[in-house]
C-alpha atoms as a PDB file:
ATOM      1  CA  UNK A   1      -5.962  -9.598 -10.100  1.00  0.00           C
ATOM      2  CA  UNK A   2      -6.887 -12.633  -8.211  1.00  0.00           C
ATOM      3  CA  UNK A   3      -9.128 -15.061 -10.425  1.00  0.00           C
ATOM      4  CA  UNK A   4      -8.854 -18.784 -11.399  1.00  0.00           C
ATOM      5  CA  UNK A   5     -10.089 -18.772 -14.898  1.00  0.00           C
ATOM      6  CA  UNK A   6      -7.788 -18.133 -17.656  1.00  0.00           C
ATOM      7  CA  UNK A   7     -10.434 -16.173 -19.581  1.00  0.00           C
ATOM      8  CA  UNK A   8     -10.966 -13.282 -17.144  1.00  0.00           C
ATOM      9  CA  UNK A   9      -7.464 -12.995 -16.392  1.00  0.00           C
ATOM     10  CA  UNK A  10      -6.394 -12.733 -20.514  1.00  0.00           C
ATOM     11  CA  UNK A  11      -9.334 -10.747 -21.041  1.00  0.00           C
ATOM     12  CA  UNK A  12      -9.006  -8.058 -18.283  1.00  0.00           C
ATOM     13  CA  UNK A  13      -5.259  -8.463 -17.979  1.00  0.00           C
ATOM     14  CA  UNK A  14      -4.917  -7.188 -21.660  1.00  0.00           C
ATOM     15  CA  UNK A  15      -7.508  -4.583 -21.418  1.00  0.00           C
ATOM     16  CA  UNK A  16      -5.998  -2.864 -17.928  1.00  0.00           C
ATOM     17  CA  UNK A  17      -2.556  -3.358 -19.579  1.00  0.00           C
ATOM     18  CA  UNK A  18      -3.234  -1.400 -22.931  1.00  0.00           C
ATOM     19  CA  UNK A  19      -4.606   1.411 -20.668  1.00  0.00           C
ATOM     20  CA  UNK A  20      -0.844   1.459 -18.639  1.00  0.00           C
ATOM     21  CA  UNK A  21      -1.993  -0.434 -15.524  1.00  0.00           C
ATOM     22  CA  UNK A  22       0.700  -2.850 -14.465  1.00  0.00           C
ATOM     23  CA  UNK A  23      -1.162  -6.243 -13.691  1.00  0.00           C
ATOM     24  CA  UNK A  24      -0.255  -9.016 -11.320  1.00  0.00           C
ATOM     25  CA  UNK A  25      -2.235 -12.046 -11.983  1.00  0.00           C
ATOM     26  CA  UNK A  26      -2.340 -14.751  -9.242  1.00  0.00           C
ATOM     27  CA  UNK A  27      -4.608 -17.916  -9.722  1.00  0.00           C
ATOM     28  CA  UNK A  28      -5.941 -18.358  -6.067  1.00  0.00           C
ATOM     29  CA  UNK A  29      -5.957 -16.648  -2.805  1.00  0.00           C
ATOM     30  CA  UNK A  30      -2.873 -17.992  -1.876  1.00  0.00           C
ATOM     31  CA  UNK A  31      -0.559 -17.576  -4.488  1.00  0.00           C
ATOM     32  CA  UNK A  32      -2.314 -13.397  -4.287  1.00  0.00           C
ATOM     33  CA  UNK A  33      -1.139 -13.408  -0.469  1.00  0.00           C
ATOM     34  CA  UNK A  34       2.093 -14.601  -1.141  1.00  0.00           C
ATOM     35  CA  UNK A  35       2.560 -11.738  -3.754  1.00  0.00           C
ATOM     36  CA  UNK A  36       0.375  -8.778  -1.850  1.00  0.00           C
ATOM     37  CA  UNK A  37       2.784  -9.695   1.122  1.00  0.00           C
ATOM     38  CA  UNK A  38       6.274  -8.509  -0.959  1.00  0.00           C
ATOM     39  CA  UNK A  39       4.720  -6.635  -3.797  1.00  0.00           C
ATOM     40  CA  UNK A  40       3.552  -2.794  -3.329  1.00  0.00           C
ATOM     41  CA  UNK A  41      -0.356  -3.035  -4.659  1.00  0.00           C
ATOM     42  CA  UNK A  42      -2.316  -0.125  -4.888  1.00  0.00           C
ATOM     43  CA  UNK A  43      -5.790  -2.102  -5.644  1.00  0.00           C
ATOM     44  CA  UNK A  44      -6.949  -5.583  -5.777  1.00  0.00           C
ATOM     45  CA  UNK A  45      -9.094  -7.166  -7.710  1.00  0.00           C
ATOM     46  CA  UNK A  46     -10.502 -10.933  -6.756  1.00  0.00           C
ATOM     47  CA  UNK A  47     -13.099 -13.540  -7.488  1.00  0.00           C
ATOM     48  CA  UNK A  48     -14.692 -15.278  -4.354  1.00  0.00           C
ATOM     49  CA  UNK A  49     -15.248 -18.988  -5.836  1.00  0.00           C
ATOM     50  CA  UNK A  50     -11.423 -20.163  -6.146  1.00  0.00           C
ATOM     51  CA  UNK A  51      -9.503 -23.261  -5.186  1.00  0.00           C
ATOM     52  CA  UNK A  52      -7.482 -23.232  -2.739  1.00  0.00           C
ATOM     53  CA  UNK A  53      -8.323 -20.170  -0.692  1.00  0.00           C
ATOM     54  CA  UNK A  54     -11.245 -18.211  -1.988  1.00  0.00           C
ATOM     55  CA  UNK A  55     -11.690 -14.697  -2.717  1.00  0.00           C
ATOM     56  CA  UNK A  56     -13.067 -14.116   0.762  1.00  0.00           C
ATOM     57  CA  UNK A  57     -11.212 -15.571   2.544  1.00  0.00           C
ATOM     58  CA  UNK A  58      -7.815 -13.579   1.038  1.00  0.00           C
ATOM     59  CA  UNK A  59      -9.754 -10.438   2.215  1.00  0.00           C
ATOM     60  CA  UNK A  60     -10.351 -11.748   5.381  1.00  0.00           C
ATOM     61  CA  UNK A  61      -6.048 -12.798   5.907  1.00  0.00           C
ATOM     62  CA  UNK A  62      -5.725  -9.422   4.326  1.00  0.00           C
ATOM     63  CA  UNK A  63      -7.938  -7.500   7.160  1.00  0.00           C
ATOM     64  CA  UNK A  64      -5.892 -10.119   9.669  1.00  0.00           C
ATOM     65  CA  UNK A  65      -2.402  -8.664   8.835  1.00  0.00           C
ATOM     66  CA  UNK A  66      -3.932  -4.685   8.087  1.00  0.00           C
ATOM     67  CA  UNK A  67      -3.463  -4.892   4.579  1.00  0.00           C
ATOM     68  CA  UNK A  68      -5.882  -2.061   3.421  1.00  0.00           C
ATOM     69  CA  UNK A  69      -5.540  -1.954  -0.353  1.00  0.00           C
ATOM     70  CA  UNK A  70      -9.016  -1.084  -1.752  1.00  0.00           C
ATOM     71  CA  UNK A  71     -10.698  -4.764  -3.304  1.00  0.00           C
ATOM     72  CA  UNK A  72     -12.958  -5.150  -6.212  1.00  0.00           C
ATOM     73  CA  UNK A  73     -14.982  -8.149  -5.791  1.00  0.00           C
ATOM     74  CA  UNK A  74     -15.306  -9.326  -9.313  1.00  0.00           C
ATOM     75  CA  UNK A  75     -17.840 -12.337  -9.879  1.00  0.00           C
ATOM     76  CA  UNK A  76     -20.005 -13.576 -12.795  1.00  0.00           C
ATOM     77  CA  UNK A  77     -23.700 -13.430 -10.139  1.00  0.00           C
ATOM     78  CA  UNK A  78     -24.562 -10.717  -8.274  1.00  0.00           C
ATOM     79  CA  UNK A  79     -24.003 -12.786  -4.427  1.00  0.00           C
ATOM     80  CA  UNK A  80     -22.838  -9.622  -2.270  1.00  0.00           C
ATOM     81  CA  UNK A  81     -23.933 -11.143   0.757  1.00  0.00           C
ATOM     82  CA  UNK A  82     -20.673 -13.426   1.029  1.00  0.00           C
ATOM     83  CA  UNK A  83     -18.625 -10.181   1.310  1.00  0.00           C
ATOM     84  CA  UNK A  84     -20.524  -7.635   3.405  1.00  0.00           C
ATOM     85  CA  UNK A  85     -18.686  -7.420   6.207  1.00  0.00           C
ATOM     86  CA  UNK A  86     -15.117  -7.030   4.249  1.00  0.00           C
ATOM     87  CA  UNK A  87     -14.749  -2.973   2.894  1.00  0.00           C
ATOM     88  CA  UNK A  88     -14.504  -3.265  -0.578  1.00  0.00           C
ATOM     89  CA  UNK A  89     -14.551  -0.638  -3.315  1.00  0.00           C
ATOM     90  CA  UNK A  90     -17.038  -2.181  -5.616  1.00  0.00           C
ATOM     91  CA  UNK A  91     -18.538  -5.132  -6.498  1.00  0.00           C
ATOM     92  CA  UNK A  92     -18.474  -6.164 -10.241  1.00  0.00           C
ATOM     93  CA  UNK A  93     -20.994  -8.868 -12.007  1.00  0.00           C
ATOM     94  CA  UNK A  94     -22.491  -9.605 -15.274  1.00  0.00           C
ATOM     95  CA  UNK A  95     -23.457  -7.736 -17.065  1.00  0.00           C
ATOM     96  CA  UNK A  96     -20.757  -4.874 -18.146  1.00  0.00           C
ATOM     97  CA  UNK A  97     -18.143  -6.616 -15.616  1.00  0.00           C
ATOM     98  CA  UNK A  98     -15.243  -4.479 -17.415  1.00  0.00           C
ATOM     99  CA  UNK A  99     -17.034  -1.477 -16.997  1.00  0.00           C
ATOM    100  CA  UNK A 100     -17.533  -1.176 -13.594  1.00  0.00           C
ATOM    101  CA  UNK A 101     -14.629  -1.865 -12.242  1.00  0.00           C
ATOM    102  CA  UNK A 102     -13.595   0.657 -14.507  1.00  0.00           C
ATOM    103  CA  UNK A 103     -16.022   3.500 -12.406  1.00  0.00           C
ATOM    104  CA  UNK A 104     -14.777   1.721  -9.354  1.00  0.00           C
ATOM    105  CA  UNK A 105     -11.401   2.521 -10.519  1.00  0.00           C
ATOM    106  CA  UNK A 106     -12.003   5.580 -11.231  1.00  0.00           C
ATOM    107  CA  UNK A 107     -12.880   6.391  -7.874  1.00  0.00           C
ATOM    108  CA  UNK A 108      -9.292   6.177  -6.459  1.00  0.00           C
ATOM    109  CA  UNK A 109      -7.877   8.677  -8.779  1.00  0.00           C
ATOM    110  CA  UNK A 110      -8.570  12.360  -7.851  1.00  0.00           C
END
């Protein structure tokens, strides 16, 4: 999970990790590449506004170097237009943010 604010990251961290999902938490896009590049991640999850290199622009180094994990954008507005033209699995906002990336979850399994 890719996300800047300590809130989102305790909040959804603890949830996933009650249900058995193994989280990685990275506070920018940077620190996420880093860890994509040597870790084995089967989905990511990001914010777009972050310091240091945004949400978007992680996909975008992540399309560069064919890096296909499925992405949850996860944001607090409903601004799709910033990631159209990146594949992503869903796009989670206010309200019922935890929920929906559960159902977009859900979609991987079989």
């Amino acid at each position: 999970m890719v996300s800047d604010l300590k809130r989102i990251n305790d909040s959804i961290g603890n949830d996933f990790s009650q249900n058995g999902y193994n989280i990685i938490v990275a506070e920018n896009g940077l620190i996420a590449l880093e860890k994509i590049r040597t870790l084995d991640i089967d989905i990511i999850i990001t914010r777009l506004n972050m310091p240091s290199m945004d949400g978007l622009e992680l996909l975008m180094n992540l399309k560069d170097l064919n890096i296909d994990s499925p992405v949850i954008i996860l944001e607090e507005d409903n601004n799709k237009q910033r990631a159209t033209y990146v594949k992503v699995l869903g796009y989670c906002c206010k309200p019922n943010i935890k929920k929906k990336m559960i159902e977009a979850i859900n979609m991987l399994s079989p």
